[in-house]
PDB file of N, CA and C in Angstrom:
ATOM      1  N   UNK A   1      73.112  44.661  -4.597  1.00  0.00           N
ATOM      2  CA  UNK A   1      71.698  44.633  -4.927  1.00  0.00           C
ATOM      3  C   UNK A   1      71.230  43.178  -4.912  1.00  0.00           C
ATOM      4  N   UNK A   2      70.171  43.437  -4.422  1.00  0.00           N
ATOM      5  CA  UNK A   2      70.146  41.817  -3.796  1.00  0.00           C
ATOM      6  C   UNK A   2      68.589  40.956  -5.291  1.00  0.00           C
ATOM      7  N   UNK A   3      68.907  40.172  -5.375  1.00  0.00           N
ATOM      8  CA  UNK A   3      68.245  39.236  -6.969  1.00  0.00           C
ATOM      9  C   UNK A   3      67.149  38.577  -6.312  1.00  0.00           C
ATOM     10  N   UNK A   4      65.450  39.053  -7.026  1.00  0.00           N
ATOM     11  CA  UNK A   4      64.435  38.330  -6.900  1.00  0.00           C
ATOM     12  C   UNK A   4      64.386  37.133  -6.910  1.00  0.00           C
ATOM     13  N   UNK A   5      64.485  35.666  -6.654  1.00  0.00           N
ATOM     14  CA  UNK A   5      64.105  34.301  -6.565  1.00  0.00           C
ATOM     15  C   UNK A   5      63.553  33.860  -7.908  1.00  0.00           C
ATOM     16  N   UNK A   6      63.778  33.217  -8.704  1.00  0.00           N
ATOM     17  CA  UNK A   6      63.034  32.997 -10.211  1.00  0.00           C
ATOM     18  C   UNK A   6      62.442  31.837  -9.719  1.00  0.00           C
ATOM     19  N   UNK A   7      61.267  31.466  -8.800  1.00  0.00           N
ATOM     20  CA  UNK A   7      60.326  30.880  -8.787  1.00  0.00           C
ATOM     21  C   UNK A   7      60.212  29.163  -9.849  1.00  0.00           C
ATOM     22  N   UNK A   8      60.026  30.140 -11.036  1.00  0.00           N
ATOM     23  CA  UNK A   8      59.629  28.955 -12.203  1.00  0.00           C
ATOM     24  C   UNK A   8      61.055  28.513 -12.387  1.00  0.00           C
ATOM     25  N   UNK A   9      62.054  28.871 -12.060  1.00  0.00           N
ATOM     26  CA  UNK A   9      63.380  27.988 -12.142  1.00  0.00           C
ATOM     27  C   UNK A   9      63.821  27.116 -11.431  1.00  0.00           C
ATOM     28  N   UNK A  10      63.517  27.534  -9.782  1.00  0.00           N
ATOM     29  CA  UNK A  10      63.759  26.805  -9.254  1.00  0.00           C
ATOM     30  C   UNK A  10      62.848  25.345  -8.999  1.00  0.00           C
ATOM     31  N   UNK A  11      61.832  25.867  -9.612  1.00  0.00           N
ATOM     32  CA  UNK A  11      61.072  24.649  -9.296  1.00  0.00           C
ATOM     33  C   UNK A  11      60.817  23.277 -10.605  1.00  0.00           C
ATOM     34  N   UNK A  12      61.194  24.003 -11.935  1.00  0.00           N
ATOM     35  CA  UNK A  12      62.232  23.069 -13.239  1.00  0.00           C
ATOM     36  C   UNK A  12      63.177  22.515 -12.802  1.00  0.00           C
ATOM     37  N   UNK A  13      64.034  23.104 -12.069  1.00  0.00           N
ATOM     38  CA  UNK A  13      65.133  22.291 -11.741  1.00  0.00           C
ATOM     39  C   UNK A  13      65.165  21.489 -10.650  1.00  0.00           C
ATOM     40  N   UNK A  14      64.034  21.603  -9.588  1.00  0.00           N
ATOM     41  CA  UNK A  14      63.984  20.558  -8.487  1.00  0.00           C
ATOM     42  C   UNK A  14      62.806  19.520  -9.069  1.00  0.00           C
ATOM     43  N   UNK A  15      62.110  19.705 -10.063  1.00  0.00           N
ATOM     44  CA  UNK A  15      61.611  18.921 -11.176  1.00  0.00           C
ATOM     45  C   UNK A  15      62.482  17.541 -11.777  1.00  0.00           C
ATOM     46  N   UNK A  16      63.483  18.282 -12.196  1.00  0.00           N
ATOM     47  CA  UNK A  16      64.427  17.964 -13.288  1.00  0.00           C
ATOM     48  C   UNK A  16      65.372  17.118 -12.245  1.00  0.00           C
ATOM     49  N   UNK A  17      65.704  17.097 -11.160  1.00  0.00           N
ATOM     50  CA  UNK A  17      66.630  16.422 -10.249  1.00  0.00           C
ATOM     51  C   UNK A  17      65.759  15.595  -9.605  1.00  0.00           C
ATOM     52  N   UNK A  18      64.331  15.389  -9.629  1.00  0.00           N
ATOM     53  CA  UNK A  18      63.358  14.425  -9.278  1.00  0.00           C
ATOM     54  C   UNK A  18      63.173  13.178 -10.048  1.00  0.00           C
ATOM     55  N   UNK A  19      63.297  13.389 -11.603  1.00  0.00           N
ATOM     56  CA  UNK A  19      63.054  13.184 -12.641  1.00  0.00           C
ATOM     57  C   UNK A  19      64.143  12.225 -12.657  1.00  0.00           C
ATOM     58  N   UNK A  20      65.556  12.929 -12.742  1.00  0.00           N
ATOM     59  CA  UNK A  20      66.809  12.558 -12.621  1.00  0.00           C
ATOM     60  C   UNK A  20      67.100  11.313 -11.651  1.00  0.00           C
ATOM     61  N   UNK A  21      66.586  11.196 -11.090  1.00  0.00           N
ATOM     62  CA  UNK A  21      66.925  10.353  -9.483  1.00  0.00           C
ATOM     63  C   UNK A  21      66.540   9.114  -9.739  1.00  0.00           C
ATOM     64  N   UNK A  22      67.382   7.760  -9.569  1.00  0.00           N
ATOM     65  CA  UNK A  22      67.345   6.453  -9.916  1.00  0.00           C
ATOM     66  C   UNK A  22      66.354   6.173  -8.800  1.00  0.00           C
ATOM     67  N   UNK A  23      65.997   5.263  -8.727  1.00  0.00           N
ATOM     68  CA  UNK A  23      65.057   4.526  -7.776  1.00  0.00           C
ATOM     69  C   UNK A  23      65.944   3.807  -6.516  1.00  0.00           C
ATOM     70  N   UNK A  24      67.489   3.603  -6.615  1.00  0.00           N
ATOM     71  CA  UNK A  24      68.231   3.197  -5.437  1.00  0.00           C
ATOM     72  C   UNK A  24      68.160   5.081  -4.936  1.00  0.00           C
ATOM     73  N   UNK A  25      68.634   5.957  -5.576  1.00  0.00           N
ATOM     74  CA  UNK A  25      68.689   6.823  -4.739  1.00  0.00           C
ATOM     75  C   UNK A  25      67.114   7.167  -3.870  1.00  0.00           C
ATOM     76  N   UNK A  26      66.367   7.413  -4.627  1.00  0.00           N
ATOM     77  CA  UNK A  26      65.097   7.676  -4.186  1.00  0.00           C
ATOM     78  C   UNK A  26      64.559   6.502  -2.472  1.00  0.00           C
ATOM     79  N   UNK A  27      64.988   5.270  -2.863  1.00  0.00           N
ATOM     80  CA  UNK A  27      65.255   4.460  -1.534  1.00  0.00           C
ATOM     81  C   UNK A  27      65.642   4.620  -0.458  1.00  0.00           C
ATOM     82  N   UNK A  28      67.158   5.019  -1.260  1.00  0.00           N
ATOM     83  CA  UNK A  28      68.184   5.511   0.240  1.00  0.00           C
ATOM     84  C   UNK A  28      67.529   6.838   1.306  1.00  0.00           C
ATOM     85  N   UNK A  29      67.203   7.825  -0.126  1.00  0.00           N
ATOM     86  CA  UNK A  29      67.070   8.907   0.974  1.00  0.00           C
ATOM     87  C   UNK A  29      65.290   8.954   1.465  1.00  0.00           C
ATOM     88  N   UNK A  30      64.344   7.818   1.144  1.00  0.00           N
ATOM     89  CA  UNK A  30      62.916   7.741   2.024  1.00  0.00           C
ATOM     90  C   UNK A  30      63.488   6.423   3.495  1.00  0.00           C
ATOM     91  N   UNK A  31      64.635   6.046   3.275  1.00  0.00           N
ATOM     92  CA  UNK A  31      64.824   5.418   4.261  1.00  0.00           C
ATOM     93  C   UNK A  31      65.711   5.953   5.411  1.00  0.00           C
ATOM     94  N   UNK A  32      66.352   7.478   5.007  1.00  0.00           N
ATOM     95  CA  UNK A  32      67.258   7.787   5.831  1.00  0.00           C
ATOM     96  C   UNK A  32      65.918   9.293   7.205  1.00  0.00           C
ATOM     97  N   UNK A  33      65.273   9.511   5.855  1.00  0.00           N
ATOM     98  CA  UNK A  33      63.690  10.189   6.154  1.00  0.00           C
ATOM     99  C   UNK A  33      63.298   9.439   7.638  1.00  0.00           C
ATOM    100  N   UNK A  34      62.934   8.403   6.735  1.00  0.00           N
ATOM    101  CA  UNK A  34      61.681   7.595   7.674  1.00  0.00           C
ATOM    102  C   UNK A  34      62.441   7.163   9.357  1.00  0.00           C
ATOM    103  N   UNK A  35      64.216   7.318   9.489  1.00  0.00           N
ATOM    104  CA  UNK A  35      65.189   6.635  10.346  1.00  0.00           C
ATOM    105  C   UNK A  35      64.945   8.034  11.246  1.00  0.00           C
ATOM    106  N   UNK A  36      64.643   8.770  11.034  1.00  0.00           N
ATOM    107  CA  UNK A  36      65.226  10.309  11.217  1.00  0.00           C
ATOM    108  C   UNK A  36      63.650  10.891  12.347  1.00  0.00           C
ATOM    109  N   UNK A  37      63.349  10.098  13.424  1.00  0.00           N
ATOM    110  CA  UNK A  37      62.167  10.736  14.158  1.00  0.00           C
ATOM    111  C   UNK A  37      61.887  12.481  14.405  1.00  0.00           C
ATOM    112  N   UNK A  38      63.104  13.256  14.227  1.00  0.00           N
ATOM    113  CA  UNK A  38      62.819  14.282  14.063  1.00  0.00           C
ATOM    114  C   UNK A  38      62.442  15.186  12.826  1.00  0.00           C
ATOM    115  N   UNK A  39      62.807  14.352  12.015  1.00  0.00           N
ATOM    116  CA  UNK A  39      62.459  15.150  10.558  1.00  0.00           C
ATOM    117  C   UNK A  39      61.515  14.048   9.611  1.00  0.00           C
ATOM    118  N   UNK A  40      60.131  13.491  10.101  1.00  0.00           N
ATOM    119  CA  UNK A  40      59.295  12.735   9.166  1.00  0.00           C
ATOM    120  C   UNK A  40      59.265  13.298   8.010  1.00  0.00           C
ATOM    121  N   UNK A  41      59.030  12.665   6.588  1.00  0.00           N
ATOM    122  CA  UNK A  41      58.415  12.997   5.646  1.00  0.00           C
ATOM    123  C   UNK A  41      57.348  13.942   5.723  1.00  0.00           C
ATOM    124  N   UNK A  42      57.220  14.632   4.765  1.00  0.00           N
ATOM    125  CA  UNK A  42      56.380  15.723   4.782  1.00  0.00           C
ATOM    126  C   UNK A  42      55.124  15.267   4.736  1.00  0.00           C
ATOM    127  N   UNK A  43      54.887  14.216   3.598  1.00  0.00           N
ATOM    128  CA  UNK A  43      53.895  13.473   3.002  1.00  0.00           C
ATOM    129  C   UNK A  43      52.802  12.783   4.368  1.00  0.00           C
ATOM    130  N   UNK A  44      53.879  12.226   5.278  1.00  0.00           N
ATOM    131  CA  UNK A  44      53.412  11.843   6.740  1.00  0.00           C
ATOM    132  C   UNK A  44      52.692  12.740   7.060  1.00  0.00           C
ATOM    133  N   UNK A  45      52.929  13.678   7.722  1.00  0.00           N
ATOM    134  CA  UNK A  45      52.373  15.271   8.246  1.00  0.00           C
ATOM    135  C   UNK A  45      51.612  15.644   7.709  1.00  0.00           C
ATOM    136  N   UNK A  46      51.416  15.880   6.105  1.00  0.00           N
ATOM    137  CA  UNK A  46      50.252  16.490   5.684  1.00  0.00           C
ATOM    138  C   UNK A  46      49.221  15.622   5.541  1.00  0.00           C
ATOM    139  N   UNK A  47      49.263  13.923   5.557  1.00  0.00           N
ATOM    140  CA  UNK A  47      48.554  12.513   5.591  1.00  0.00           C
ATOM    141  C   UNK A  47      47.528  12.640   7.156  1.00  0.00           C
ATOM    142  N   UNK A  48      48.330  13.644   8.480  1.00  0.00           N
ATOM    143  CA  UNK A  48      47.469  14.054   9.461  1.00  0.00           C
ATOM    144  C   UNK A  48      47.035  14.756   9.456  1.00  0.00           C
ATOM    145  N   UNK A  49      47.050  16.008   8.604  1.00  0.00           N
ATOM    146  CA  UNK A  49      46.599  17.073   8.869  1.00  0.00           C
ATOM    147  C   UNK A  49      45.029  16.835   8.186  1.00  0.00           C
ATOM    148  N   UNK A  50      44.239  17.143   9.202  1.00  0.00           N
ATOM    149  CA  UNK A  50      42.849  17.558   8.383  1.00  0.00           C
ATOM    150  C   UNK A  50      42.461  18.878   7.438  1.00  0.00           C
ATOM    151  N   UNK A  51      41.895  18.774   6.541  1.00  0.00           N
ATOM    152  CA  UNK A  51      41.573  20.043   5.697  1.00  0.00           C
ATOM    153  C   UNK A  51      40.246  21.194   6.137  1.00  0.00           C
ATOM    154  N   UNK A  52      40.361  22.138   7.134  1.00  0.00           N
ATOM    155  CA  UNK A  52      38.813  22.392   7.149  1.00  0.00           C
ATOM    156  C   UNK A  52      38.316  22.144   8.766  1.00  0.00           C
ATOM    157  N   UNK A  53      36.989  22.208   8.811  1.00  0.00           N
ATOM    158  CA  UNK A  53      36.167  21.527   9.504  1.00  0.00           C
ATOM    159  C   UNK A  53      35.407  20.481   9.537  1.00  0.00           C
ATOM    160  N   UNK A  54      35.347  19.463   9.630  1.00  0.00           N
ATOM    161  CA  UNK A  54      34.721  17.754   8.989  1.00  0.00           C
ATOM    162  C   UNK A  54      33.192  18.411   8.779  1.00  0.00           C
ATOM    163  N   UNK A  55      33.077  17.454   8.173  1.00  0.00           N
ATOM    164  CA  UNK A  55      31.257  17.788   7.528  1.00  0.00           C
ATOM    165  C   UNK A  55      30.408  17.609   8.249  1.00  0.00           C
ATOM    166  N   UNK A  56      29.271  18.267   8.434  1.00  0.00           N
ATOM    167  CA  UNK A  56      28.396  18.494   9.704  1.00  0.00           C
ATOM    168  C   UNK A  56      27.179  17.446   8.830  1.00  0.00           C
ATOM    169  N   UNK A  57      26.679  16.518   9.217  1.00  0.00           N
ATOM    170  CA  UNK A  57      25.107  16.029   9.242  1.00  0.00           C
ATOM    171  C   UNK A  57      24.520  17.086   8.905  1.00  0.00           C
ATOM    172  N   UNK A  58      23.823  18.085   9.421  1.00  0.00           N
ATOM    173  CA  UNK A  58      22.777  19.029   9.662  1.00  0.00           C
ATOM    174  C   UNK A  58      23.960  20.413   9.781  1.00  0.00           C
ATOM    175  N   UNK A  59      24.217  20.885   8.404  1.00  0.00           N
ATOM    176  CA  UNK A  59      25.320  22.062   8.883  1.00  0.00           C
ATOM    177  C   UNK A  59      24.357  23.202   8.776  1.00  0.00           C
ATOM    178  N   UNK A  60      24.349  24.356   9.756  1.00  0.00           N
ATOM    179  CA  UNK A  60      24.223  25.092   9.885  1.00  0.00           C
ATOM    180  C   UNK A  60      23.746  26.210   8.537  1.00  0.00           C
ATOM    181  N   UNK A  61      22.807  26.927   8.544  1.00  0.00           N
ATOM    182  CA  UNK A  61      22.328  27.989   7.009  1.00  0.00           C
ATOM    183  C   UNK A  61      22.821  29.539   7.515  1.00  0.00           C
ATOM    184  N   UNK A  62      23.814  30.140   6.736  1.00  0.00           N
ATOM    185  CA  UNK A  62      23.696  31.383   7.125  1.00  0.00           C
ATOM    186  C   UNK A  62      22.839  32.145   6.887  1.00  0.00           C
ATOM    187  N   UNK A  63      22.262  33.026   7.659  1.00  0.00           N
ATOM    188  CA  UNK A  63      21.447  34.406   7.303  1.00  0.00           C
ATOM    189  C   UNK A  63      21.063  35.600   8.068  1.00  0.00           C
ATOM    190  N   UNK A  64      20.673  36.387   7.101  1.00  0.00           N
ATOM    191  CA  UNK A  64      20.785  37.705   8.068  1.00  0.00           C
ATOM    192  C   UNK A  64      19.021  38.068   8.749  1.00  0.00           C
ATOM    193  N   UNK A  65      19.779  38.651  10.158  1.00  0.00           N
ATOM    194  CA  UNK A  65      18.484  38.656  11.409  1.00  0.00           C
ATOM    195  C   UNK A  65      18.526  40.245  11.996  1.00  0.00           C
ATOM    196  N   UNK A  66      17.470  40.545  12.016  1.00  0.00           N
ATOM    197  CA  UNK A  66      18.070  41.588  12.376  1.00  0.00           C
ATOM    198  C   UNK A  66      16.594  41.703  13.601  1.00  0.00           C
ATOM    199  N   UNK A  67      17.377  41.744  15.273  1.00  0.00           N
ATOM    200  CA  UNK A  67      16.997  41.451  15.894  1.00  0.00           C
ATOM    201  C   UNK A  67      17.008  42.926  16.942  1.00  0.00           C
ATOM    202  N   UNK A  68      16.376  43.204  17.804  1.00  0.00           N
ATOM    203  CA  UNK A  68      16.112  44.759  18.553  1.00  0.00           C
ATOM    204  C   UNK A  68      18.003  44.055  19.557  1.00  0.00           C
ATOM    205  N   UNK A  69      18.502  45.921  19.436  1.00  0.00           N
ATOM    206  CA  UNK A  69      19.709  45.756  20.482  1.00  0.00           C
ATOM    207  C   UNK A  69      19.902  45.380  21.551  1.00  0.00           C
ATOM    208  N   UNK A  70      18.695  45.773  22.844  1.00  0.00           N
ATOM    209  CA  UNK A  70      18.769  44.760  23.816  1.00  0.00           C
ATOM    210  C   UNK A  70      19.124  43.508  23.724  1.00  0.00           C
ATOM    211  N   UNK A  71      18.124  42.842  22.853  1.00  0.00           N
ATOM    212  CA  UNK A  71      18.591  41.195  22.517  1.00  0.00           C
ATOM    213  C   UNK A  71      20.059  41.172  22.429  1.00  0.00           C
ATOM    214  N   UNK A  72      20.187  41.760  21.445  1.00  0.00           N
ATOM    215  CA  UNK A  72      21.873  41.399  20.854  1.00  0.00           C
ATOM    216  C   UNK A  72      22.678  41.529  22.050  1.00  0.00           C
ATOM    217  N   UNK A  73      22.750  42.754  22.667  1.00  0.00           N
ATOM    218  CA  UNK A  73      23.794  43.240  23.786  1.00  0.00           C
ATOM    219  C   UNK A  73      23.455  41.884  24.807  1.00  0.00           C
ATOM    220  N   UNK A  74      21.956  41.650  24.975  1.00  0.00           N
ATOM    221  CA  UNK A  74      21.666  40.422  25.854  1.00  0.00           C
ATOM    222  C   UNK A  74      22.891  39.139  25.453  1.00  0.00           C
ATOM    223  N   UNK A  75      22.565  38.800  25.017  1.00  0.00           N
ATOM    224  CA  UNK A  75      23.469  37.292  24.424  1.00  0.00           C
ATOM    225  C   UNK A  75      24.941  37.867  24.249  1.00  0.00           C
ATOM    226  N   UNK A  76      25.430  38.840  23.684  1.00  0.00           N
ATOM    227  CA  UNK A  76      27.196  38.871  23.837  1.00  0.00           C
ATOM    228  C   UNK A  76      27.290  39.538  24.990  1.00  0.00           C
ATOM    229  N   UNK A  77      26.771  39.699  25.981  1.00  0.00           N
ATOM    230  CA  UNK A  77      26.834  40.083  27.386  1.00  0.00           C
ATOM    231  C   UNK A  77      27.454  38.608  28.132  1.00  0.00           C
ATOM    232  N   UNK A  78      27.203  37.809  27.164  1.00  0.00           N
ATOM    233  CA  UNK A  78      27.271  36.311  28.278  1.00  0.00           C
ATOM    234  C   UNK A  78      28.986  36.135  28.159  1.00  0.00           C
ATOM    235  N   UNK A  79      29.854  36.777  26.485  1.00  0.00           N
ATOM    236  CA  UNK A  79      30.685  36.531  26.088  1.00  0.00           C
ATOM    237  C   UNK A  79      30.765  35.451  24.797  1.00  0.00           C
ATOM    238  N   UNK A  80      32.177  34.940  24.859  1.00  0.00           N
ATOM    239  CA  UNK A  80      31.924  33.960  23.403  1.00  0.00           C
ATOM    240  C   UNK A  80      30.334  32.530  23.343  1.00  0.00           C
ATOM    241  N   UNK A  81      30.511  32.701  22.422  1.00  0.00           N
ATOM    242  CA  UNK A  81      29.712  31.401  22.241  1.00  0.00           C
ATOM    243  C   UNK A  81      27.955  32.289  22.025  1.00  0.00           C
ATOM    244  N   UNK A  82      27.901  33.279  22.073  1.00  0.00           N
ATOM    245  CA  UNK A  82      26.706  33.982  22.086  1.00  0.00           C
ATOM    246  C   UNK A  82      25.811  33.692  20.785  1.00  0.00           C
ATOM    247  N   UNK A  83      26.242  33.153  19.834  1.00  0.00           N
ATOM    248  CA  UNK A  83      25.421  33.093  18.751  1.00  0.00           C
ATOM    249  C   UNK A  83      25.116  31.356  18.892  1.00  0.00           C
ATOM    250  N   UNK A  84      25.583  30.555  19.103  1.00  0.00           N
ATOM    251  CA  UNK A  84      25.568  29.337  20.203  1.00  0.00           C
ATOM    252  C   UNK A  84      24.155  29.488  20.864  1.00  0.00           C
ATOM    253  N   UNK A  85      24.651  29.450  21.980  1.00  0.00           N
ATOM    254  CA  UNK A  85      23.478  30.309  23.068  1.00  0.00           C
ATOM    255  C   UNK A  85      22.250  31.304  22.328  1.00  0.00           C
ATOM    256  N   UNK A  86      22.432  31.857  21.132  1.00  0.00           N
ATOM    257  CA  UNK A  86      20.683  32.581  20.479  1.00  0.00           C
ATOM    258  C   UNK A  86      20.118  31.186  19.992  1.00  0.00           C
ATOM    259  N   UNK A  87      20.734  30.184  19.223  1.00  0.00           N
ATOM    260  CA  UNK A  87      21.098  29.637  18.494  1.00  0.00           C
ATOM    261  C   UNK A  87      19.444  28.710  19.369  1.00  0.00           C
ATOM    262  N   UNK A  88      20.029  28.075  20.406  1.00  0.00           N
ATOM    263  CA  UNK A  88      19.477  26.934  21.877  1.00  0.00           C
ATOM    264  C   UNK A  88      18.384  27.824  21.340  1.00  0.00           C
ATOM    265  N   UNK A  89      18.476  29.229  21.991  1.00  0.00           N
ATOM    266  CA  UNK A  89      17.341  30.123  22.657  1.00  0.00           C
ATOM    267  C   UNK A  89      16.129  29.852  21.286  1.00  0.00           C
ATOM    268  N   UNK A  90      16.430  30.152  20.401  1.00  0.00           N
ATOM    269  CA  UNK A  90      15.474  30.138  19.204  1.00  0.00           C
ATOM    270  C   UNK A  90      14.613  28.517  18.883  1.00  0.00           C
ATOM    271  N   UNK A  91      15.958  27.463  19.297  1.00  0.00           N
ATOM    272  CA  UNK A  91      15.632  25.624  18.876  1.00  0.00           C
ATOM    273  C   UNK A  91      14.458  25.630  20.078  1.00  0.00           C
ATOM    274  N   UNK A  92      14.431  26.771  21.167  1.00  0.00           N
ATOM    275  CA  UNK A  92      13.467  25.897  22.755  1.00  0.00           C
ATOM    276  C   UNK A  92      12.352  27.132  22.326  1.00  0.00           C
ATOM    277  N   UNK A  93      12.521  28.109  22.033  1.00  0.00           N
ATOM    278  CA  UNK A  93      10.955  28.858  21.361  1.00  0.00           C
ATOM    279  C   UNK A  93      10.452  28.514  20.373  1.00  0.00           C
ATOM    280  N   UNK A  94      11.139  27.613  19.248  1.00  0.00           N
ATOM    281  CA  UNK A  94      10.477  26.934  17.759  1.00  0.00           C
ATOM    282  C   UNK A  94      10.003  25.514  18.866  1.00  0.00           C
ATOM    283  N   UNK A  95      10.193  24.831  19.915  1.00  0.00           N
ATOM    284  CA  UNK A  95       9.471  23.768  20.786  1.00  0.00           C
ATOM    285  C   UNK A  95      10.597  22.398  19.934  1.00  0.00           C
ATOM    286  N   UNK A  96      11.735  22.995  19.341  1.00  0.00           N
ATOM    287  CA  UNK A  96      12.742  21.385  19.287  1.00  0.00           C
ATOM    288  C   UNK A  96      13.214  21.662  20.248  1.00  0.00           C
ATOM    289  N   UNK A  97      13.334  21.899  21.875  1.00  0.00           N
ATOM    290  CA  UNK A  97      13.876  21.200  22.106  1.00  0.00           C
ATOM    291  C   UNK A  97      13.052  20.819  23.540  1.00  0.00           C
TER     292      UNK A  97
END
């Protein structure tokens, strides 16, 4: 019978061996890390990763339209990007553009 993972234990005790760890060890092994081009620090990797979508100037308002079906079938007839494309269509009949 195979034993659930105790979560909150394992993570006290990789706590507790963090805690534990002299500052020569902690050295050795960010320098054997950093030697190691296939296995960067994690800290690296998540330092690139962006969170999201970056913040728009002028972001976009959701809301609901409720527009005759021709239209609709019109514009996802074109394929992706169709709400894009209503999007233009509406900015050049309001005269921005």
């Amino acid at each position: 019978m195979s034993r659930k993972p105790d979560w909150n234990e394992a993570r006290r005790k990789a706590l507790q061996a963090l805690t534990d760890m002299s500052d020569e060890e902690d050295a050795a092994i960010t320098a054997d890390a950093n030697a190691d081009p296939d296995n960067p620090p994690a800290d690296d990797l998540l330092a690139r990763r962006g969170r999201g979508r970056p913040r728009l100037d002028h972001p976009k308002q959701r809301i609901q339209l409720r527009v005759d079906e021709e239209v609709l079938q019109r514009f996802k007839a074109g394929g992706p990007g169709w709400q894009t494309r209503m999007n233009s269509a509406l900015r050049k009949a309001a005269g921005l553009e």
